[in-house]
Protein backbone atom coordinates (compact mmCIF):
# COMPACT_ATOMS: atom_id res chain seq x y z
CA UNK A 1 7.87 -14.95 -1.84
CA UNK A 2 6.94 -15.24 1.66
CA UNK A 3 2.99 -15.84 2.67
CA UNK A 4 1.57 -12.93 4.35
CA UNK A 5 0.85 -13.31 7.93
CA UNK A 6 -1.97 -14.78 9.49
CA UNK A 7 -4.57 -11.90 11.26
CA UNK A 8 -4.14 -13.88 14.60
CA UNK A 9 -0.14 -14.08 14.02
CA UNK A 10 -0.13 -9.83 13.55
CA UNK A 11 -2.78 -9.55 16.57
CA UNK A 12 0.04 -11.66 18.76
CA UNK A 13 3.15 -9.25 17.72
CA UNK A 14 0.97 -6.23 17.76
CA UNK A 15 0.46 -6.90 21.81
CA UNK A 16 3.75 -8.12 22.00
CA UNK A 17 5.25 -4.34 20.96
CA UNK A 18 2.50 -2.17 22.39
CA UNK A 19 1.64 -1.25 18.60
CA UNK A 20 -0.87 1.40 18.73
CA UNK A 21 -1.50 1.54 14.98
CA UNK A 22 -1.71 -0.22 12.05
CA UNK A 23 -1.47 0.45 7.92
CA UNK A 24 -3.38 -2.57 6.34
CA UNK A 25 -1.46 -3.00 2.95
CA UNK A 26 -2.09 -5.82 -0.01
CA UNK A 27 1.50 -7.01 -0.19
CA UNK A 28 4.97 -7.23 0.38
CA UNK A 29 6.17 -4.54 -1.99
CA UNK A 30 3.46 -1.91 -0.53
CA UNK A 31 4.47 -2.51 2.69
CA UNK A 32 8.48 -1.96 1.53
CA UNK A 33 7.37 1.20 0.10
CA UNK A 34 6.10 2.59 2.93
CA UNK A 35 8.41 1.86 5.36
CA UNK A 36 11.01 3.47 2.67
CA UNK A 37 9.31 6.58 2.24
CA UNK A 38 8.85 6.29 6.36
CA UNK A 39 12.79 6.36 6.74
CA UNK A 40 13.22 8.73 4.36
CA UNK A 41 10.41 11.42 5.95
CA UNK A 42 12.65 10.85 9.15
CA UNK A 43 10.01 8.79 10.39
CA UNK A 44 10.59 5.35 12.71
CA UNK A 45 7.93 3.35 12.74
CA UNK A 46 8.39 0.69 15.20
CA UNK A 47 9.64 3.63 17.72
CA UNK A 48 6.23 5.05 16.78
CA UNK A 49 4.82 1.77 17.62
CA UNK A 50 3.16 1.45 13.67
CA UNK A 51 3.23 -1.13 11.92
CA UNK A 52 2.36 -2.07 8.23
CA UNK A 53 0.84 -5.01 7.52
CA UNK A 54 0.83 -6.98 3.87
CA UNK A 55 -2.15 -8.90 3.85
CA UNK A 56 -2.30 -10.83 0.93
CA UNK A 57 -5.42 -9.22 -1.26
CA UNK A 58 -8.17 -6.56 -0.63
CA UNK A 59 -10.27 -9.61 0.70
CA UNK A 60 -8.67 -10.35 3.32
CA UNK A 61 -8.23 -6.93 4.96
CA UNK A 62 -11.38 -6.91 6.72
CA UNK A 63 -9.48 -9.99 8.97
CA UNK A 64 -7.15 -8.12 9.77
CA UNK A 65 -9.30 -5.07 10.46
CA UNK A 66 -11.94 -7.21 12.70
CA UNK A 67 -9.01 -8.62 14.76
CA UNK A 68 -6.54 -5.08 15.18
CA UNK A 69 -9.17 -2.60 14.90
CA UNK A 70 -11.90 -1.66 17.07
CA UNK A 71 -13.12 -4.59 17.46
CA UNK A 72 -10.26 -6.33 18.67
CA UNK A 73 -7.18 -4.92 19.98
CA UNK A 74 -8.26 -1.41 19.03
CA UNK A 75 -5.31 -0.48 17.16
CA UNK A 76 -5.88 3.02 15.01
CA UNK A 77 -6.17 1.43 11.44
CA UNK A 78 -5.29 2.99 8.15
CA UNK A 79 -4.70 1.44 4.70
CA UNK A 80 -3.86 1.63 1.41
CA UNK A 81 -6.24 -0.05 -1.37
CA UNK A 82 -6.06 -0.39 -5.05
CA UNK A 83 -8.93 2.22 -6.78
CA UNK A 84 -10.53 -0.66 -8.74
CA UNK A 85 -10.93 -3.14 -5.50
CA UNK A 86 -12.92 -0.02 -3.76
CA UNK A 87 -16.32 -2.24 -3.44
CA UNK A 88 -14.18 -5.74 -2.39
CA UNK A 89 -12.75 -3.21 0.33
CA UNK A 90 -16.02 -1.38 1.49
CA UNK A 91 -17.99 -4.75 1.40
CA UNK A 92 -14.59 -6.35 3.50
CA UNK A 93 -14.34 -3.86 6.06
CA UNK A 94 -18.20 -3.81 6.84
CA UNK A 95 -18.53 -7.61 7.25
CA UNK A 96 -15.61 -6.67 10.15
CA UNK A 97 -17.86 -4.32 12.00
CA UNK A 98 -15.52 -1.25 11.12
CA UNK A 99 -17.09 0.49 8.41
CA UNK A 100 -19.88 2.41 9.82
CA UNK A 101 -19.08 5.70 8.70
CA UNK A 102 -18.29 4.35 5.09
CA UNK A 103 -21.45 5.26 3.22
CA UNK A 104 -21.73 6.13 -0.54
CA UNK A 105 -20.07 5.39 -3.81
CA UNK A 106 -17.23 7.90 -3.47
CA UNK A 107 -14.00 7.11 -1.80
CA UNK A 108 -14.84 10.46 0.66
CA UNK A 109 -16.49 7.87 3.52
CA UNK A 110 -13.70 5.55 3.43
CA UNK A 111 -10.75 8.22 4.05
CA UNK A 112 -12.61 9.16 6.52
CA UNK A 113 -11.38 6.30 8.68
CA UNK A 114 -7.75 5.89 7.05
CA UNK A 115 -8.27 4.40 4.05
CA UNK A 116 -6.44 5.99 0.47
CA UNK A 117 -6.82 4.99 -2.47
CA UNK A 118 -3.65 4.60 -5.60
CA UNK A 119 -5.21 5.36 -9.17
CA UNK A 120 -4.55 1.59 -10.36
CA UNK A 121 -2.01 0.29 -7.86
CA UNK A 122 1.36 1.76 -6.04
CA UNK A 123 3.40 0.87 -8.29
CA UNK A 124 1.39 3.15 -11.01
CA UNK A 125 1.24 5.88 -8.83
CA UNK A 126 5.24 5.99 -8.31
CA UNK A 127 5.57 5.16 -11.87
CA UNK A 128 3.29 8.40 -12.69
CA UNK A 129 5.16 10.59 -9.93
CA UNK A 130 8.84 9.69 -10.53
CA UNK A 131 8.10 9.81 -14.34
CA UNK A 132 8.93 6.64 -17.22
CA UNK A 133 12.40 8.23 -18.54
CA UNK A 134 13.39 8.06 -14.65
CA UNK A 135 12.05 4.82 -14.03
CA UNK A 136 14.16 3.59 -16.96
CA UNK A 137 17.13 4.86 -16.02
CA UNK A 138 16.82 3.06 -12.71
CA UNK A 139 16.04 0.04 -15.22
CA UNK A 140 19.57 0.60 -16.99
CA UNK A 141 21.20 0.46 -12.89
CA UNK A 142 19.31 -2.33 -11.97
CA UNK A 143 20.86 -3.96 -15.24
CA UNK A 144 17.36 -5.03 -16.27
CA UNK A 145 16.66 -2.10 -19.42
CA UNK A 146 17.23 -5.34 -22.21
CA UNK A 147 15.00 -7.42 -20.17
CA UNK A 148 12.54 -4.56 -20.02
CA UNK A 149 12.80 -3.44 -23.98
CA UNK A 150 12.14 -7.30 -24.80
CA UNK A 151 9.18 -7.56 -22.41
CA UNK A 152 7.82 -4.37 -24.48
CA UNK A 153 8.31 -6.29 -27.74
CA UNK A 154 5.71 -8.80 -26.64
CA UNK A 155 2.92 -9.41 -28.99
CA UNK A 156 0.68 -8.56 -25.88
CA UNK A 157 2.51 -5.40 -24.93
CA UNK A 158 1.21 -3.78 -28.45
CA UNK A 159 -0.66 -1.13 -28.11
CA UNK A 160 -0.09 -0.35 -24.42
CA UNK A 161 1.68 2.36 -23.31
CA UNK A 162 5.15 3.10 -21.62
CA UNK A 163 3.84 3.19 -17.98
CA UNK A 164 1.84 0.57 -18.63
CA UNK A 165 4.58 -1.72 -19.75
CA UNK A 166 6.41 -0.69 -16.72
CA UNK A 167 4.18 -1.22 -14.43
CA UNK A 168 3.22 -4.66 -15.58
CA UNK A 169 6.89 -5.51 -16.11
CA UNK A 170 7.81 -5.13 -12.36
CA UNK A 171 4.50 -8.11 -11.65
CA UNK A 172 6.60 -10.70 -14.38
CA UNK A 173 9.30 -12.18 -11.64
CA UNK A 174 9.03 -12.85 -8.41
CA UNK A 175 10.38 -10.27 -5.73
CA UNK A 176 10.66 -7.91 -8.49
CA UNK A 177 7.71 -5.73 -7.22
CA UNK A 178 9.36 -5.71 -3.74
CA UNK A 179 12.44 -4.29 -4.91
CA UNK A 180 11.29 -2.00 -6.86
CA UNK A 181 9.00 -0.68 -4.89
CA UNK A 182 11.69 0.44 -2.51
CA UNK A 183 13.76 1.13 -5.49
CA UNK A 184 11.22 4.09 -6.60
CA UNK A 185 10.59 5.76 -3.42
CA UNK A 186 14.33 5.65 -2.73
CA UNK A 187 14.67 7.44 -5.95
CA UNK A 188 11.25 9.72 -5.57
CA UNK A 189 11.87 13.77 -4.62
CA UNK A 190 10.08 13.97 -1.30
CA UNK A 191 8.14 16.81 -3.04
CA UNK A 192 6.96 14.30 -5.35
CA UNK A 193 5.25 11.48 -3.30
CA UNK A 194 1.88 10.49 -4.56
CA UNK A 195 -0.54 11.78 -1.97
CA UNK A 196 -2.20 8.35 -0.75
CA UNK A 197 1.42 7.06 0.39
CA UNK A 198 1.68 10.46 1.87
CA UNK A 199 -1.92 10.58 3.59
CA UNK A 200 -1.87 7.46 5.28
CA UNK A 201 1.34 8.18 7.04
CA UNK A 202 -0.06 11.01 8.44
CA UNK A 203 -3.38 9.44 9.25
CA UNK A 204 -1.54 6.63 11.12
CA UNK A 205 0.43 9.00 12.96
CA UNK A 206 -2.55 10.17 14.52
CA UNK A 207 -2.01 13.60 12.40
CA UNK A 208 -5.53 13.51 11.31
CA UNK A 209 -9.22 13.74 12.78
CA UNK A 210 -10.07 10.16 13.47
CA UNK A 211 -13.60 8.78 12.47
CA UNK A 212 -15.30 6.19 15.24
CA UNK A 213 -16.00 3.01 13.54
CA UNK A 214 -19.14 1.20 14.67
CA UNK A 215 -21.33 -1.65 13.92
């Protein structure tokens, strides 16, 4: 799997397309997601000038947010962030200078300025919204339903249950995670989509009220 970019390597293509937003993601696969569900909402994002950017862990997003957000190229940010990593995020995006209006313990402040959380991680929320006999079936296309059954046979897999087995099936091999998150929101009803991928399209579409970020 490819290394994420480097803040400074993102700043440089963001001038280089006129980008006038930017949806600060963990990874590879969260980034395929979105720009799956993007198509399939009849959205373009590079004609929108939006990009999504994988950047490696919630501890590095407040790089990326001091050197495309207000503070640098003053790109309208938005993000998606594991619910568990909410503090590493807050804490990350005020040592950037962009997280003035995030006060509080509740998630409320940091939505505010474009930031949604997923209940454990994407790939639990469109495990949750497509539902596990669906996401099994896919399993049985893919040609990877053995694979899956003998990962669930796993001594550590006891007492866990069938979304969790999923989801931390699609983490065991390498690109796996990328594919399938595509794979899911390819196969998601649009009526379905979990409403952080949802709200942070919107948000970076400039479809929402936008909160100044200060010092």
């Amino acid at each position: 799997m490819l290394a994420p970019p480097t803040p400074n390597a993102v700043r440089t293509h963001a001038l280089a397309v006129a980008a006038r937003a930017a949806i600060l993601v963990e990874g590879w696969s969260d980034q395929h997601a979105l720009q799956t569900l993007a198509k399939r909402r009849g959205n373009d994002l590079d004609s929108e000038r939006i990009l999504v950017v994988p950047t490696g862990g919630v501890t590095n997003i407040g790089h990326f947010a001091e050197a495309l957000g207000p503070q640098g190229i003053g790109l309208r940010l938005a993000g998606l962030y594991d619910a568990p990593e909410q503090r590493q995020l807050r804490h990350a995006l005020q040592r950037s200078g962009g997280a003035g209006a995030v006060v509080g313990d509740s998630n409320d402040g940091l939505e505010k300025i474009g930031f949604f959380a997923c209940n454990a991680d994407l790939e639990d929320e469109l495990i949750r919204a497509l539902g596990a006999s669906a996401v099994e079936r896919l399993l049985d296309e893919q040609g990877e339903l053995e694979s899956f059954r003998i990962f669930q046979s796993q001594p550590a897999q006891r007492g866990r249950g069938i979304q969790a087995h999923l989801r931390r099936f699609m983490g065991t091999r390498a690109g796996r995670k990328v594919r399938y998150g595509a794979l899911l929101v390819t196969s998601l009803p649009l009526d379905r989509v979990p409403q952080p991928l949802e709200r942070v399209l919107v948000y970076a579409q400039d479809r929402a009220p936008q909160t100044t970020w200060c010092k």
